[in-house]
C-alpha atoms as a PDB file:
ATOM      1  CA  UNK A   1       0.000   0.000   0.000  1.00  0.00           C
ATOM      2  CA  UNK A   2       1.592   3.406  -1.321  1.00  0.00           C
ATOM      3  CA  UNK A   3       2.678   5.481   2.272  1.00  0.00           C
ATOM      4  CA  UNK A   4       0.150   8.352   3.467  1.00  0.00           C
ATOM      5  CA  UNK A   5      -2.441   6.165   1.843  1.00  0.00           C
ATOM      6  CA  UNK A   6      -5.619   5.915   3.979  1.00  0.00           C
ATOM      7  CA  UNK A   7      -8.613   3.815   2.964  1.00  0.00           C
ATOM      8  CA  UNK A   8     -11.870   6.334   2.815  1.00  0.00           C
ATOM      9  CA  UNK A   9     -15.440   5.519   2.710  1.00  0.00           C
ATOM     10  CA  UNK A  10     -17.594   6.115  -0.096  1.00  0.00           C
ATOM     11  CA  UNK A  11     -21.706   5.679  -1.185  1.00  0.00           C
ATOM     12  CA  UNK A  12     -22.876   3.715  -4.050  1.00  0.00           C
ATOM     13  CA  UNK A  13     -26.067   1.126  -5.335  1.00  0.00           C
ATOM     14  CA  UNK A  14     -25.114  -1.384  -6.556  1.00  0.00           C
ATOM     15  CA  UNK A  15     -26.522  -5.366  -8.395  1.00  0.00           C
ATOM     16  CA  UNK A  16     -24.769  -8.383  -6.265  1.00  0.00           C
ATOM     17  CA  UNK A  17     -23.348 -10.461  -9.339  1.00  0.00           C
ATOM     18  CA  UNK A  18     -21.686 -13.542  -7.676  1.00  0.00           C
ATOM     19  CA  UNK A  19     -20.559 -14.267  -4.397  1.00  0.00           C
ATOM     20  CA  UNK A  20     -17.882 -16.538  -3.129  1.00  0.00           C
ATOM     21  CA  UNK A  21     -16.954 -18.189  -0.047  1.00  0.00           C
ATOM     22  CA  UNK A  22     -13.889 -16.700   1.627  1.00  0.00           C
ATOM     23  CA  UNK A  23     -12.451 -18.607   5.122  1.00  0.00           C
ATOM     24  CA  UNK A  24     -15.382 -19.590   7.392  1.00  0.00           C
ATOM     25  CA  UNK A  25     -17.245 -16.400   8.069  1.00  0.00           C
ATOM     26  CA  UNK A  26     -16.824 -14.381   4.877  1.00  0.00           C
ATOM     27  CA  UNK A  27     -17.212 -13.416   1.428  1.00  0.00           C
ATOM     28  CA  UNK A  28     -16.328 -12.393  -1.520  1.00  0.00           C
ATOM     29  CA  UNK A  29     -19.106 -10.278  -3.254  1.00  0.00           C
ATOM     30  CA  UNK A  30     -18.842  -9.365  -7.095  1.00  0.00           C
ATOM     31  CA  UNK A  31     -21.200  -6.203  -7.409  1.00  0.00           C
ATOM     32  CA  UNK A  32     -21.810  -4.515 -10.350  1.00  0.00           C
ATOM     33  CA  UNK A  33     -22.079  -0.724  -9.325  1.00  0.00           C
ATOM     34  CA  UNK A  34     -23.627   2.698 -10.865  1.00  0.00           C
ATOM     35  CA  UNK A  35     -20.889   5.118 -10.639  1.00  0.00           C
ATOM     36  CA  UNK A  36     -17.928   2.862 -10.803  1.00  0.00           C
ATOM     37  CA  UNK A  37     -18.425  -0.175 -12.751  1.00  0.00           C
ATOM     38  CA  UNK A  38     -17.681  -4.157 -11.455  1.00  0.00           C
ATOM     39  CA  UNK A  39     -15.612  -4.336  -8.377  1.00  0.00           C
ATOM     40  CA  UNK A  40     -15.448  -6.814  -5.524  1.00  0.00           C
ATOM     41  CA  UNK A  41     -15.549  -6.281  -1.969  1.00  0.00           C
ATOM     42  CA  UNK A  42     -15.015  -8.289   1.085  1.00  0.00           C
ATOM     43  CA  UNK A  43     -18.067  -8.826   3.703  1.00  0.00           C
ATOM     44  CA  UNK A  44     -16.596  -9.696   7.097  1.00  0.00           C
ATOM     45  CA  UNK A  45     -18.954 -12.333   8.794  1.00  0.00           C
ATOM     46  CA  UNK A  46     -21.636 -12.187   6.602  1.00  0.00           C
ATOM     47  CA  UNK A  47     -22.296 -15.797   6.812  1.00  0.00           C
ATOM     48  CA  UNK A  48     -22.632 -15.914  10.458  1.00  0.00           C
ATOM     49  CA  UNK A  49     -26.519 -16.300  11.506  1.00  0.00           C
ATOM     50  CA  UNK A  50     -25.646 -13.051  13.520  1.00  0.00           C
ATOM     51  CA  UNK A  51     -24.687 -11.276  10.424  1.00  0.00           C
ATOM     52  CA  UNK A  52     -26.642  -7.983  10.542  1.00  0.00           C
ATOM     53  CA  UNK A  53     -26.637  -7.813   6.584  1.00  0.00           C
ATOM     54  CA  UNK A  54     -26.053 -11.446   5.306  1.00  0.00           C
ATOM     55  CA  UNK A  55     -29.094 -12.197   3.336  1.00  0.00           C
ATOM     56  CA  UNK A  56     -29.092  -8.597   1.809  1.00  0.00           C
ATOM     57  CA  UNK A  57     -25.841  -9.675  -0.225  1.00  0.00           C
ATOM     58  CA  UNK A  58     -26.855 -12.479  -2.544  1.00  0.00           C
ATOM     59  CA  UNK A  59     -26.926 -12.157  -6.005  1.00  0.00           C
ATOM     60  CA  UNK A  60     -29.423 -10.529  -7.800  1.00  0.00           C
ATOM     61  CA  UNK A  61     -29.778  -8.038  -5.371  1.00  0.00           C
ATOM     62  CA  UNK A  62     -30.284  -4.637  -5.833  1.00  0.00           C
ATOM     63  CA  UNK A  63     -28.546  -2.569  -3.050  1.00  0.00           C
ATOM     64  CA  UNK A  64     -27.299   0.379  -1.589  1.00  0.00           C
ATOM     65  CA  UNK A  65     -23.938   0.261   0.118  1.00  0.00           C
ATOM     66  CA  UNK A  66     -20.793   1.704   1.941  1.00  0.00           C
ATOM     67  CA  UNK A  67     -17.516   0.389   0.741  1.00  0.00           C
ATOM     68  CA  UNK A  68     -13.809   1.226   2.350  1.00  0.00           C
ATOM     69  CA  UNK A  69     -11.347   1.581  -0.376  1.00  0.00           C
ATOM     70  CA  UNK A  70     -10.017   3.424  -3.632  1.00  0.00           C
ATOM     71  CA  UNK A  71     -12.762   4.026  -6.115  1.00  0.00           C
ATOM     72  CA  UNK A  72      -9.903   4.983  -8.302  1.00  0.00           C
ATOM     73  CA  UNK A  73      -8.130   1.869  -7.420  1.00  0.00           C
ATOM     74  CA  UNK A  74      -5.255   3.113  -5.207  1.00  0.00           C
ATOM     75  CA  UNK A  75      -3.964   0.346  -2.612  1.00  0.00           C
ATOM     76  CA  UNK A  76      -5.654  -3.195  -2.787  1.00  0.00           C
ATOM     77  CA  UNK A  77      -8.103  -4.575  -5.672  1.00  0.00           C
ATOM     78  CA  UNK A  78     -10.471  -5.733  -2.808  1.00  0.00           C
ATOM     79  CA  UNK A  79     -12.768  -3.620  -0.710  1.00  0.00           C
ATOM     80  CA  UNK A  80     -14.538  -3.795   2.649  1.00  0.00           C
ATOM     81  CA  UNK A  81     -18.661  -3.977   2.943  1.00  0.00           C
ATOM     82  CA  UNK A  82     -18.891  -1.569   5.741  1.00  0.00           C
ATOM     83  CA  UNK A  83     -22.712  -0.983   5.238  1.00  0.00           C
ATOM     84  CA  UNK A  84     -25.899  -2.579   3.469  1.00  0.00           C
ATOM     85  CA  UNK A  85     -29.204  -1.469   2.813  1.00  0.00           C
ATOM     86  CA  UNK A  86     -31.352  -3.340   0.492  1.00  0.00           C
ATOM     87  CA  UNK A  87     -33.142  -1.829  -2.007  1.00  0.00           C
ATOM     88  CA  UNK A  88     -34.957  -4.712  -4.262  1.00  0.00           C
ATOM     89  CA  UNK A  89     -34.181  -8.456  -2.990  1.00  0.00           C
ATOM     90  CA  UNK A  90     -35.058  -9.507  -6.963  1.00  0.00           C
ATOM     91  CA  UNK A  91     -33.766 -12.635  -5.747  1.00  0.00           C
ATOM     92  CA  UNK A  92     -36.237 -13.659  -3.834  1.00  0.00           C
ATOM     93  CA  UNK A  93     -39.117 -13.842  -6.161  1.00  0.00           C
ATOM     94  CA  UNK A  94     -37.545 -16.585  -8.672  1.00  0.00           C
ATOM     95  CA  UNK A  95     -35.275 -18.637  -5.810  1.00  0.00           C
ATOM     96  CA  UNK A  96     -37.550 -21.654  -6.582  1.00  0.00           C
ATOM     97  CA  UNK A  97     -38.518 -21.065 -10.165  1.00  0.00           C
ATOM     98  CA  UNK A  98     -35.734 -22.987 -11.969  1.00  0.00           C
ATOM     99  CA  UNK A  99     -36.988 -21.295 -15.631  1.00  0.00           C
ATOM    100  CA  UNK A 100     -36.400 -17.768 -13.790  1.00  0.00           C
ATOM    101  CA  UNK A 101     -33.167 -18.340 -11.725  1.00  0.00           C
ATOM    102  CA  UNK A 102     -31.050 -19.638 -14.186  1.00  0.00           C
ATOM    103  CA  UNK A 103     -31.956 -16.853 -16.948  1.00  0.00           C
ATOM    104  CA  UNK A 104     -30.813 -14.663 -13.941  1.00  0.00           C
ATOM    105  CA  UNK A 105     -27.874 -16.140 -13.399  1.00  0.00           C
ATOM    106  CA  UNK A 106     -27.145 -16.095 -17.441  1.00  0.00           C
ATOM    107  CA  UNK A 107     -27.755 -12.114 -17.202  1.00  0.00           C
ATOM    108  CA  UNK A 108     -25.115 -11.927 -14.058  1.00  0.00           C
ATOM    109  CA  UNK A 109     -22.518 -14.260 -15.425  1.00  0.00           C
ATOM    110  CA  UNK A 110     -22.625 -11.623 -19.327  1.00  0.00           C
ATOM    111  CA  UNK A 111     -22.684  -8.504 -16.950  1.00  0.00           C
ATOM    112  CA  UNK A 112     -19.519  -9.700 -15.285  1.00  0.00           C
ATOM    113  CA  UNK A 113     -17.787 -10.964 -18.703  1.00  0.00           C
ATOM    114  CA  UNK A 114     -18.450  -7.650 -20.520  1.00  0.00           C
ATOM    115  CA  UNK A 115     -16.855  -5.823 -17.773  1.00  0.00           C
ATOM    116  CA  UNK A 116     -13.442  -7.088 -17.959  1.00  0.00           C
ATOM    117  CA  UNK A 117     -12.012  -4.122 -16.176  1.00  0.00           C
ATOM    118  CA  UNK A 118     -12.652  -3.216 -12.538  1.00  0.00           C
ATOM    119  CA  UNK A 119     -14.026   0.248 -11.526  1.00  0.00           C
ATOM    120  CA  UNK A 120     -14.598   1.304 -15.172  1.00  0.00           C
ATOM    121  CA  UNK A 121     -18.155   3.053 -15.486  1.00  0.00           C
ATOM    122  CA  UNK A 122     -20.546   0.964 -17.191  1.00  0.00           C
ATOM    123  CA  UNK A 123     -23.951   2.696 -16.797  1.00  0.00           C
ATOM    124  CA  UNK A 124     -25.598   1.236 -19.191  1.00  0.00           C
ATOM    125  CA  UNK A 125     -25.073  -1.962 -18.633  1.00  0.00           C
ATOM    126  CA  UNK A 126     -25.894  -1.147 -14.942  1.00  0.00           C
ATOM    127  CA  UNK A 127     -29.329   0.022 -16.011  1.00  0.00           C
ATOM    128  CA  UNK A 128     -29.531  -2.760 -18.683  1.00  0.00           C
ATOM    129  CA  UNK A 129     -28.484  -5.601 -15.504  1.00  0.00           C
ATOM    130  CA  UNK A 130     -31.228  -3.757 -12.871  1.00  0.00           C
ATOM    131  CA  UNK A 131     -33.794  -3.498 -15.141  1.00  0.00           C
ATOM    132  CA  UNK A 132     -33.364  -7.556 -16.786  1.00  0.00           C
ATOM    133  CA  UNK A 133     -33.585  -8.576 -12.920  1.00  0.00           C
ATOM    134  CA  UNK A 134     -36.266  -6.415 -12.477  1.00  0.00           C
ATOM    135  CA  UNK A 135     -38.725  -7.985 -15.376  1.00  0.00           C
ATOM    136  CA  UNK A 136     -37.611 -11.730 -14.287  1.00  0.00           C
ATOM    137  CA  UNK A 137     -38.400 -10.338 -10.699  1.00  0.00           C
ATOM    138  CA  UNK A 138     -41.919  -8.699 -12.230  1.00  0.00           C
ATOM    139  CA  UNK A 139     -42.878 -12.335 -14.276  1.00  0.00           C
ATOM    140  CA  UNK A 140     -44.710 -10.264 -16.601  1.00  0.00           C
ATOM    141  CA  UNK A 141     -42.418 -12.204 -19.607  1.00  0.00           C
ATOM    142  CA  UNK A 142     -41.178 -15.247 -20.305  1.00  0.00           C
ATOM    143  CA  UNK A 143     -37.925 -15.706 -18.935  1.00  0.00           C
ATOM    144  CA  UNK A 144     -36.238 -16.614 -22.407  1.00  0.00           C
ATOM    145  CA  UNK A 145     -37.784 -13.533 -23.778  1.00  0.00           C
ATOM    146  CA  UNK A 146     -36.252 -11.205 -20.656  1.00  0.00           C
ATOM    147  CA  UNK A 147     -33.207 -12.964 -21.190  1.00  0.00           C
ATOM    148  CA  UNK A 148     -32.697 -12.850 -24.943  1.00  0.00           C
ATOM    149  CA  UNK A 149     -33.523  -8.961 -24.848  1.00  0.00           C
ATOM    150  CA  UNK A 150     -30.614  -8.475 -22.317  1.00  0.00           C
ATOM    151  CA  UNK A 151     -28.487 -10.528 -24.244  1.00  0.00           C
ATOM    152  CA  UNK A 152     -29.291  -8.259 -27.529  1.00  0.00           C
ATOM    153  CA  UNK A 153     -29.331  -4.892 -25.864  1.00  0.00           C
ATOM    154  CA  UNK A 154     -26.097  -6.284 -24.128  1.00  0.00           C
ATOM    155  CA  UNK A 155     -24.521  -6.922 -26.831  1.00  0.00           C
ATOM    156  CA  UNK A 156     -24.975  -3.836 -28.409  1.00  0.00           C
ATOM    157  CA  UNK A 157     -23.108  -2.300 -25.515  1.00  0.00           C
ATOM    158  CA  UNK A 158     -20.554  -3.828 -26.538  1.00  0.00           C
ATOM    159  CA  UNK A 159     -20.422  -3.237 -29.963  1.00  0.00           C
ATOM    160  CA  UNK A 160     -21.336  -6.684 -31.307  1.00  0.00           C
ATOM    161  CA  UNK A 161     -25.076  -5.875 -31.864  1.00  0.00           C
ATOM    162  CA  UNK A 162     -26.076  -8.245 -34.720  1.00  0.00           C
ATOM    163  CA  UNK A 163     -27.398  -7.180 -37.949  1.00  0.00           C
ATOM    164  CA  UNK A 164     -31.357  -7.693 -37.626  1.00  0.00           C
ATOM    165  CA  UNK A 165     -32.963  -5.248 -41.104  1.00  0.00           C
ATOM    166  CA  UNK A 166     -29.948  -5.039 -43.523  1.00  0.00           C
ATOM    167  CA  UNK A 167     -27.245  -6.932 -44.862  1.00  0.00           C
ATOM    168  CA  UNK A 168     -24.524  -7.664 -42.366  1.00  0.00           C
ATOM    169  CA  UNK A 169     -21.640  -7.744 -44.943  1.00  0.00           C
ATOM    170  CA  UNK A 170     -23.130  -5.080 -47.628  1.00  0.00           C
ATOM    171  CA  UNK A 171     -26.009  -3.044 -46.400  1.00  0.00           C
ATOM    172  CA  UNK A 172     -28.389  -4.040 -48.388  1.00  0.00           C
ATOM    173  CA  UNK A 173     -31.895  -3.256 -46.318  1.00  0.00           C
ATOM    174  CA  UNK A 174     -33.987  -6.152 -45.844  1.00  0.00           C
ATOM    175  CA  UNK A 175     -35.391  -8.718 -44.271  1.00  0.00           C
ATOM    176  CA  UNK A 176     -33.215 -11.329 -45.502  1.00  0.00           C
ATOM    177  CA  UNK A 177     -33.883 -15.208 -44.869  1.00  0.00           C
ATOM    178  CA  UNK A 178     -30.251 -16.358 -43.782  1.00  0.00           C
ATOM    179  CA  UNK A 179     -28.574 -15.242 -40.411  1.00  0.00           C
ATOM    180  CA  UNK A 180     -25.016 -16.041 -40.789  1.00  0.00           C
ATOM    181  CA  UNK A 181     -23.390 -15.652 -37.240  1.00  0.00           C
ATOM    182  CA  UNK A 182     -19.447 -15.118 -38.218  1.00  0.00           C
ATOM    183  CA  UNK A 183     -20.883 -12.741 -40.566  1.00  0.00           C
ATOM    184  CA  UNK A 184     -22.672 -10.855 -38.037  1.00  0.00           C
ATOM    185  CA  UNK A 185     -26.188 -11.223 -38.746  1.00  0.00           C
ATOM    186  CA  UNK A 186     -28.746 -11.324 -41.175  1.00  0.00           C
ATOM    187  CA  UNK A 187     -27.272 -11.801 -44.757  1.00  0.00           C
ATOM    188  CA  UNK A 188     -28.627 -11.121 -48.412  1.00  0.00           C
ATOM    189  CA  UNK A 189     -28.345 -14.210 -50.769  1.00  0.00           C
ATOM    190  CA  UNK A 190     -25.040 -12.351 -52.430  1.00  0.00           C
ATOM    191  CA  UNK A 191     -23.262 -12.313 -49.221  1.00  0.00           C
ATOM    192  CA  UNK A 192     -24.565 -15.625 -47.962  1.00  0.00           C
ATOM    193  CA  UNK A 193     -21.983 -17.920 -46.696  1.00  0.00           C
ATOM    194  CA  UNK A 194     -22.124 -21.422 -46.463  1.00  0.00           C
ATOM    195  CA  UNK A 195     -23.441 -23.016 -43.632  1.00  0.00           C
ATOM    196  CA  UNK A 196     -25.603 -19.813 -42.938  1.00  0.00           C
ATOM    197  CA  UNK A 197     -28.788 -21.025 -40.646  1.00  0.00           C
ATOM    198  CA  UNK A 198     -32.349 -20.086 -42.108  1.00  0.00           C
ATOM    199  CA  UNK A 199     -34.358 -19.087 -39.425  1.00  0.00           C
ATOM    200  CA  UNK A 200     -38.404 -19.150 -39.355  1.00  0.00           C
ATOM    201  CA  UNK A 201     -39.552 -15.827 -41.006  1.00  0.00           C
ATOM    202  CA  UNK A 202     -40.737 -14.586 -37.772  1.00  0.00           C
ATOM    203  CA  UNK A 203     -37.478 -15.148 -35.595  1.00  0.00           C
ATOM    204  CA  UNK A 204     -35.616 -12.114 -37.236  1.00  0.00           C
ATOM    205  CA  UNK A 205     -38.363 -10.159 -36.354  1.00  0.00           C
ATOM    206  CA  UNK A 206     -38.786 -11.312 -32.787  1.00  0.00           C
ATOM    207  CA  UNK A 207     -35.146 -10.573 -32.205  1.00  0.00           C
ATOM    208  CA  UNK A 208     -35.863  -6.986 -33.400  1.00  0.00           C
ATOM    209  CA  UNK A 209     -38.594  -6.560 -31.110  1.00  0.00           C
ATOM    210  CA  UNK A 210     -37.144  -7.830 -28.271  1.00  0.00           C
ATOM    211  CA  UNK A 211     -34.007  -5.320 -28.813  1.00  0.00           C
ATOM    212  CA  UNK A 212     -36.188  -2.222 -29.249  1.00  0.00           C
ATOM    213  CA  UNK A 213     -38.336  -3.422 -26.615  1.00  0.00           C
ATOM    214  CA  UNK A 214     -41.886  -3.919 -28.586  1.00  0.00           C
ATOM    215  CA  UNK A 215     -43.225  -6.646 -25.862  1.00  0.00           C
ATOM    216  CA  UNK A 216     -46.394  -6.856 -27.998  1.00  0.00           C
ATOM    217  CA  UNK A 217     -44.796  -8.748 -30.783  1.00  0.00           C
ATOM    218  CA  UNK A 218     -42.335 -10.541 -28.623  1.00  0.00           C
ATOM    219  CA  UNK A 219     -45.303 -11.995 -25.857  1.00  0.00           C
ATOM    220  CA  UNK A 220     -46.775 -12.866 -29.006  1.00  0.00           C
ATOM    221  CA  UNK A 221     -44.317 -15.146 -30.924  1.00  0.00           C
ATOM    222  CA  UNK A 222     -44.699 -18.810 -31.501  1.00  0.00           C
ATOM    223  CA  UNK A 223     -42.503 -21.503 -29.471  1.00  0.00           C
ATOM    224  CA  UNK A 224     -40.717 -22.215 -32.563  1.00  0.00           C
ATOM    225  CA  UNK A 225     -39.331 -18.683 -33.071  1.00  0.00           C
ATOM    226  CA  UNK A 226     -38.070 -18.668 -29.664  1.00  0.00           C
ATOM    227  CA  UNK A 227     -36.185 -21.291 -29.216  1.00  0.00           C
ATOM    228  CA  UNK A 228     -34.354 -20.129 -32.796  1.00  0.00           C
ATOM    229  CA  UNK A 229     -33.773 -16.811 -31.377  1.00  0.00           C
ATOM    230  CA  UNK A 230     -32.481 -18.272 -28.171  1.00  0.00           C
ATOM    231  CA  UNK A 231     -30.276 -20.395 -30.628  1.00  0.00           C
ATOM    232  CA  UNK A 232     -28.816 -17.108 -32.577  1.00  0.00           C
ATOM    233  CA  UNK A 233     -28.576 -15.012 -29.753  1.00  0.00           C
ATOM    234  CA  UNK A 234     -26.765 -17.669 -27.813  1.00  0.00           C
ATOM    235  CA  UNK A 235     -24.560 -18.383 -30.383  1.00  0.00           C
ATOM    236  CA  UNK A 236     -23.924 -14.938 -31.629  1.00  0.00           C
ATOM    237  CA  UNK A 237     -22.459 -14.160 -28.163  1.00  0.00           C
ATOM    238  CA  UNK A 238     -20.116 -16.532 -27.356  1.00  0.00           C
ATOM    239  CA  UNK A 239     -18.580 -16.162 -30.819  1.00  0.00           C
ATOM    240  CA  UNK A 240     -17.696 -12.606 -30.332  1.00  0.00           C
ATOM    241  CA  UNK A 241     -16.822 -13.354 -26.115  1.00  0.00           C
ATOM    242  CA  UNK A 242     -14.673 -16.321 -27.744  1.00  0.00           C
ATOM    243  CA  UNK A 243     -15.711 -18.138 -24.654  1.00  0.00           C
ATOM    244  CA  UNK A 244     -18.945 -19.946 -23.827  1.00  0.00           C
ATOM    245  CA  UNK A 245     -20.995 -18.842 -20.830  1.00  0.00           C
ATOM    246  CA  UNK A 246     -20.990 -21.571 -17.894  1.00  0.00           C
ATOM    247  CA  UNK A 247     -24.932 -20.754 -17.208  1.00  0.00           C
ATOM    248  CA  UNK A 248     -25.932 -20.496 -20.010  1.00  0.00           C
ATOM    249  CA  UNK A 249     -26.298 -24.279 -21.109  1.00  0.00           C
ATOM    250  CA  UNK A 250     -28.138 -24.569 -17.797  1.00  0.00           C
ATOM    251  CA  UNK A 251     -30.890 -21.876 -18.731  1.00  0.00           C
ATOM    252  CA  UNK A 252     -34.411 -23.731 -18.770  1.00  0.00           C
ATOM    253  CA  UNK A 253     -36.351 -22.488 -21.711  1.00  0.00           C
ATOM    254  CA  UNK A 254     -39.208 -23.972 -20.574  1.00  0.00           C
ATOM    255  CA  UNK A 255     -42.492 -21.303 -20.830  1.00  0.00           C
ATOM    256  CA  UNK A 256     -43.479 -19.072 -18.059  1.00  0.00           C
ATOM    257  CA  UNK A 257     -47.320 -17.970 -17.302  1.00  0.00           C
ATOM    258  CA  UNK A 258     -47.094 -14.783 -16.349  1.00  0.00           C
END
C-alpha cells in the first residue's frame, strides 16, 4: 500500500453479481455498481446467523452500500462492505422457479464478462443488468424472452449488436432469410456464406422486437421462433466473447405464465 495512503469511505447502489466463499465467516461479493463499474468487496462475517446484513448480499440483489477503499483503485483490488441497505431483494421472487433463476444467473454471469475491467463506469449496462432482474423479478415475460432482450441490448453495448434489417456484410436493407453468425447477422443471398442457418420468417423479427423493446410482438411469438432466437442469440455471443458462458447451457427455456 503506497505510504500516506488511507482507505476512505464512499456511497454507491449497486446489483450483487456472484458471491464466493472466503475462510469460514466471509465473502467475496462481485457487485456490479452505478458510478464505478464491477468491483469486488469483502463482507466480514456475513455468513454468520448473527450477520446484521447477510441475506441482503446475494446475487441478484439490488442494493445500496458503503464500501472502504479506492474508487480509483489506489492500494488493494479488494474492498470492505462496511454498510448494506437493500433496495430490491429480486432474488427472492424466482429462488424456486428454476426457468427464472437460471436466466438470472445467465444475465449476471454476461454482466460480469463484458466488464473485464474493474471500476470502469458501465452505466448502461448497470441500467440494462437492474432493469433484466427487475422484469424476471416482475414475471410479466417469459424468462427466455427477458433474457434474450438483455443478451441483444447487451450486446450492443458492446459493440457486437447483430445485424437484424440489412445486410450484415453489404447493407443491403432487408429482411433477408439467412442469419449467418461469423458474418454478423442477417445476410442477403449475395453475401450468404455457407453453412448460414435459415431461421423461421418470424425469428428475425422477434429478435428486433425484443431489442427495441416492442413486448407486444415478442409476448406474441410462436414456441418455434423462440427457441431459434435463443439459438442465434446464444450463439452470436459466445462467438464474439470467444468463450462460452458456464450458465448459459443450464438456462431452462421452458415457458413461463405470467
Amino acid at each position: 500500500m503506497p505510504a500516506g495512503y488511507r482507505r476512505h469511505l464512499y456511497r454507491d447502489d449497486a446489483v450483487v453479481l456472484r458471491v464466493q466463499k472466503l475462510g469460514e465467516s466471509d465473502r467475496i461479493v462481485t457487485l456490479l455498481t452505478r458510478r464505478h463499474g464491477r468491483l469486488r468487496a469483502v463482507a466480514r462475517g456475513v455468513r454468520r446467523t448473527t450477520s446484521r446484513f447477510g441475506a441482503r448480499l446475494e446475487p441478484f440483489g439490488h442494493i445500496d452500500l458503503q464500501l472502504a477503499g479506492s474508487p480509483e483503485g489506489v492500494g488493494s483490488s479488494l474492498h470492505s462492505v462496511s454498510q448494506v441497505e437493500a433496495l430490491s431483494l429480486f432474488g427472492k421472487s424466482f429462488l424456486t422457479d428454476y426457468p427464472r433463476y437460471t436466466a438470472a444467473s445467465a444475465i449476471c454471469e454476461t454482466a460480469e464478462r463484458l466488464t473485464p475491467v474493474e471500476r470502469e463506469p458501465a452505466l448502461r449496462l448497470f441500467q440494462l443488468t437492474l432493469g433484466a432482474l427487475k422484469a424476471l423479478a416482475a414475471g410479466e415475460h417469459a424468462g427466455s424472452l427477458v433474457l434474450d432482450a438483455y443478451l441483444l441490448r447487451a450486446m450492443a453495448f458492446a459493440g457486437w449488436a447483430p445485424a437484424l434489417t440489412e445486410c450484415a456484410v453489404c447493407g443491403e436493407p432487408g429482411p433477408h432469410a439467412a442469419f449467418a453468425v461469423p458474418a454478423g447477422g442477417a445476410v442477403c443471398p449475395d453475401c450468404r456464406p455457407p453453412g448460414a442457418a435459415h431461421p423461421n420468417p418470424g425469428t428475425l423479427g422477434l429478435m428486433s422486437a425484443l431489442t427495441s423493446g416492442d413486448w407486444t410482438v415478442a409476448d406474441g411469438s410462436a414456441p418455434s421462433e423462440r427457441r431459434e432466437c435463443s439459438g442465434l442469440v446464444a450463439a452470436h455471443l459466445q462467438w464474439h466473447m470467444e468463450r462460452s458462458l458456464r450458465s448459459l447451457p443450464l438456462v431452462d427455456r421452458r415457458e413461463l405464465k405470467p
